[in-house]
Protein backbone atom coordinates (compact mmCIF):
# COMPACT_ATOMS: atom_id res chain seq x y z
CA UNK A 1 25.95 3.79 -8.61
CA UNK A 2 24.85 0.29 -7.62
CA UNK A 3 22.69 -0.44 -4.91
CA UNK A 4 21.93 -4.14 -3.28
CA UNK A 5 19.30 -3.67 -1.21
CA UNK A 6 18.49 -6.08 1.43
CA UNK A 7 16.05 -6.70 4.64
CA UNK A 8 15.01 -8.82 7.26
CA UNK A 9 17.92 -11.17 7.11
CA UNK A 10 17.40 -12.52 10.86
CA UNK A 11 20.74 -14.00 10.28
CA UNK A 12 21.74 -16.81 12.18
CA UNK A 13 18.09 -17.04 13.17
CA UNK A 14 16.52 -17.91 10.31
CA UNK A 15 19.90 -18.67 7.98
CA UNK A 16 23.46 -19.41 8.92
CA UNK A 17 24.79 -16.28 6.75
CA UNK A 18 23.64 -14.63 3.15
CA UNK A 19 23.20 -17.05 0.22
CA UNK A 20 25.96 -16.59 -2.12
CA UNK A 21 24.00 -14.91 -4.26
CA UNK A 22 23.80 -12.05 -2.37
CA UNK A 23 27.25 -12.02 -1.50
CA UNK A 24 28.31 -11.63 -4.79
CA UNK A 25 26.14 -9.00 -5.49
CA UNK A 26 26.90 -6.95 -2.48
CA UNK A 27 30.56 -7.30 -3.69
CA UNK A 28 29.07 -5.36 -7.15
CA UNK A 29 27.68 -2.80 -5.30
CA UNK A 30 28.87 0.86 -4.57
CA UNK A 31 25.99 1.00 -1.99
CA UNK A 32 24.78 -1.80 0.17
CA UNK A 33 21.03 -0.77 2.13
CA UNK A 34 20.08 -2.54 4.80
CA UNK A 35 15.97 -2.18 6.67
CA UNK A 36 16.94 -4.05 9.89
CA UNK A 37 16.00 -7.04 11.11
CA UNK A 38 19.37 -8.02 10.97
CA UNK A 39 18.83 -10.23 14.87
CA UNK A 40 23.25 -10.33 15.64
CA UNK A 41 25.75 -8.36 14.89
CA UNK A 42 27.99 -10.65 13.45
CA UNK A 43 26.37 -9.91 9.65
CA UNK A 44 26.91 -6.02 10.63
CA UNK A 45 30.31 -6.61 11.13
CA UNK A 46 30.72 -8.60 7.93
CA UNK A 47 28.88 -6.44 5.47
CA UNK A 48 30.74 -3.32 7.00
CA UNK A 49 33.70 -5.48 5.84
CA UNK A 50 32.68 -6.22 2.39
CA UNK A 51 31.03 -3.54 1.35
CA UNK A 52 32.32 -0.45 -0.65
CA UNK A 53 29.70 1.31 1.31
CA UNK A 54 26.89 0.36 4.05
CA UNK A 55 23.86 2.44 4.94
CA UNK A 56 21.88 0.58 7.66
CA UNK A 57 19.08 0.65 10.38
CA UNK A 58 18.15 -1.32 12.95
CA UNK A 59 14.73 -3.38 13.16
CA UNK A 60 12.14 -4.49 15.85
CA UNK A 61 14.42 -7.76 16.37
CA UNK A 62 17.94 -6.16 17.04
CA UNK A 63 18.95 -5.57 20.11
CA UNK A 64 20.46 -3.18 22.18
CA UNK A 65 24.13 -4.05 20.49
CA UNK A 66 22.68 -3.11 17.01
CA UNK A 67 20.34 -0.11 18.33
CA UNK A 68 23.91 1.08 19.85
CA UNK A 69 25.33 1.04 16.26
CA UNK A 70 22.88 1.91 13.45
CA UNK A 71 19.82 4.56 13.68
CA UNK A 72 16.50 3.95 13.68
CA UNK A 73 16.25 6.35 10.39
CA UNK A 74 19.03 6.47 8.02
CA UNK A 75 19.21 9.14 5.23
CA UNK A 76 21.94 9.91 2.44
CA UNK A 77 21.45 11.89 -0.79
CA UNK A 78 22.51 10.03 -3.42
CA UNK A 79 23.67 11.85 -6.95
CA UNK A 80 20.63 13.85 -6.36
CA UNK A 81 18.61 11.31 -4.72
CA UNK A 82 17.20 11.98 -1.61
CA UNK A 83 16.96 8.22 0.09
CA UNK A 84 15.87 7.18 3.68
CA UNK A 85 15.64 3.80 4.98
CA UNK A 86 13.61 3.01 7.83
CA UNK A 87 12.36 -0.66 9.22
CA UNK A 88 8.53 -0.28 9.63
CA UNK A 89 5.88 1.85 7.69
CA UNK A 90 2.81 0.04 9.27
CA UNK A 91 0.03 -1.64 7.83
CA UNK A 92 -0.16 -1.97 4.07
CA UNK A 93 -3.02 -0.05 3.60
CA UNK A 94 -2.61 3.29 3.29
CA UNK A 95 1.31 3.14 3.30
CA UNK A 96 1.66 5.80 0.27
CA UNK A 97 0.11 8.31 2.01
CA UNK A 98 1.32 7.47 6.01
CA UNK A 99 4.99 7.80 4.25
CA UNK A 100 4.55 10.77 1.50
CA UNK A 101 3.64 12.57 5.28
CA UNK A 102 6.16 11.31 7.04
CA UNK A 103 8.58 11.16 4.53
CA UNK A 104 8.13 14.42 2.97
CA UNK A 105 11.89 15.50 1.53
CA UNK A 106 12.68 12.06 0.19
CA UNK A 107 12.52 10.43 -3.41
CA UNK A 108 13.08 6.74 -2.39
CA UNK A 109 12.09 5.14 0.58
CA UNK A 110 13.33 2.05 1.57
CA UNK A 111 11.84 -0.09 4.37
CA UNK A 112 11.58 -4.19 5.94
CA UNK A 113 9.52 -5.60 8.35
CA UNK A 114 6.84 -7.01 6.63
CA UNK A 115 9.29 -9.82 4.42
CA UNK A 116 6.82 -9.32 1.27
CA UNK A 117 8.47 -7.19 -1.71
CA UNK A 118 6.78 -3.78 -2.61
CA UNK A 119 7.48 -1.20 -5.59
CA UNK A 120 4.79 1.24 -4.83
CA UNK A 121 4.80 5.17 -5.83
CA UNK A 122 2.68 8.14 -3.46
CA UNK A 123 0.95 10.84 -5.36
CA UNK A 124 3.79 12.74 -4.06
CA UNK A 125 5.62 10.96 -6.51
CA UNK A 126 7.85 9.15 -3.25
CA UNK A 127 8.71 5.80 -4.08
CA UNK A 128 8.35 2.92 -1.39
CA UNK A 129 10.92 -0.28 -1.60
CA UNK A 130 10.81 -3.23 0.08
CA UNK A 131 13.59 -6.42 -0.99
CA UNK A 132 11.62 -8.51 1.19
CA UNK A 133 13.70 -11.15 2.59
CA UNK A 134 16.70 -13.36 1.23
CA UNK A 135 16.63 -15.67 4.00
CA UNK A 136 12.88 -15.96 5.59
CA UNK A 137 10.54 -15.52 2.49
CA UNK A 138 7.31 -15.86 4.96
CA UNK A 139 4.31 -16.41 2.86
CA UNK A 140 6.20 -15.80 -0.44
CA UNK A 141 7.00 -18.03 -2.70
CA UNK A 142 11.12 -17.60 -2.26
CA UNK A 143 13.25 -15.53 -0.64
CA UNK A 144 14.51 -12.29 -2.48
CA UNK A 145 16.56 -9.10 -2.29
CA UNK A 146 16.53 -6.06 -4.84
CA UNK A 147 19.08 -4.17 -6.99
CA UNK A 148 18.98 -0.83 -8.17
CA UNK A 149 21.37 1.61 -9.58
CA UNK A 150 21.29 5.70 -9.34
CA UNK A 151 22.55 7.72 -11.94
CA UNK A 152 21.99 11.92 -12.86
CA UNK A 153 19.78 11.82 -9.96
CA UNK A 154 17.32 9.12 -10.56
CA UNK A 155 17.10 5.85 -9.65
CA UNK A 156 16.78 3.39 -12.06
CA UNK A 157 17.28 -0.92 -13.08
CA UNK A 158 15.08 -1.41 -9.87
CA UNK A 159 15.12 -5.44 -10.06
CA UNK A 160 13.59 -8.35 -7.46
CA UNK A 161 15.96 -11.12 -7.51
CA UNK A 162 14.96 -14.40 -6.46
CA UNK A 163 17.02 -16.56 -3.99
């Protein structure tokens, strides 16, 4: 299975739409994950369209249209793997263990918010994700998106791309 995994998008805030780039990988994908942030629901609308699948959640910049229509926790089990995707874990330090509490049934946690990409692992063995952002990259030094794949119940190829 292969996942395009995407955040903080902000889209037509901070871009008119996706860079191509994106769009042709969300094509790929057999899963597309969105952490929120996603500001109108116009990009909702259009990755429902093009995607084989969507899993999404809303952020702290979607409104009351996008609350209506995606959860504030999202959770599938994936070939085995147990996956939730929320917008915000909170500060960076001591994320592993706020989550591996919070979180304590899942293998792969995806999140947003923060626009910086993280690969971390909790001594619970729960691994954090965050694409950053492929159209606001912040204080980073370009935008970016990840892609993964899961197959026999692990998740593996996990990739930053740059935009």
């Amino acid at each position: 299975m292969r996942l395009v995994i995407l955040a903080d998008t902000h889209v037509p805030k901070r871009a008119r739409a996706l860079p191509e780039q994106v769009w042709r990988a969300v094509d790929e994908a057999d899963l597309v994950i969105h952490a929120g942030d996603w500001v109108e629901a116009t990009l909702l609308d259009e990755l429902e369209e093009r995607s084989a699948r969507l899993l999404g959640v809303y952020g702290n910049n979607d409104g009351p249209d996008l609350r209506a229509r995606l959860p504030e926790i999202a959770r599938a089990e994936l070939d085995g793997v147990r996956l939730a995707v929320v917008h915000e874990t909170g500060a960076a330090k001591g994320r592993e263990q706020r989550c591996a509490a919070a979180f304590p049934d899942t293998d792969v946690l995806v999140f947003g918010h923060s626009h910086i990409p993280w690969d971390t692992v909790a001594d619970n063995g729960l691994r954090l994700l965050n694409p950053g952002s492929p159209t606001d990259r912040r204080r980073q030094p370009e935008c970016t998106y990840l892609t993964a794949r899961i197959s026999h119940g692990k998740l593996t190829d996990v990739r930053l791309h740059g935009v």
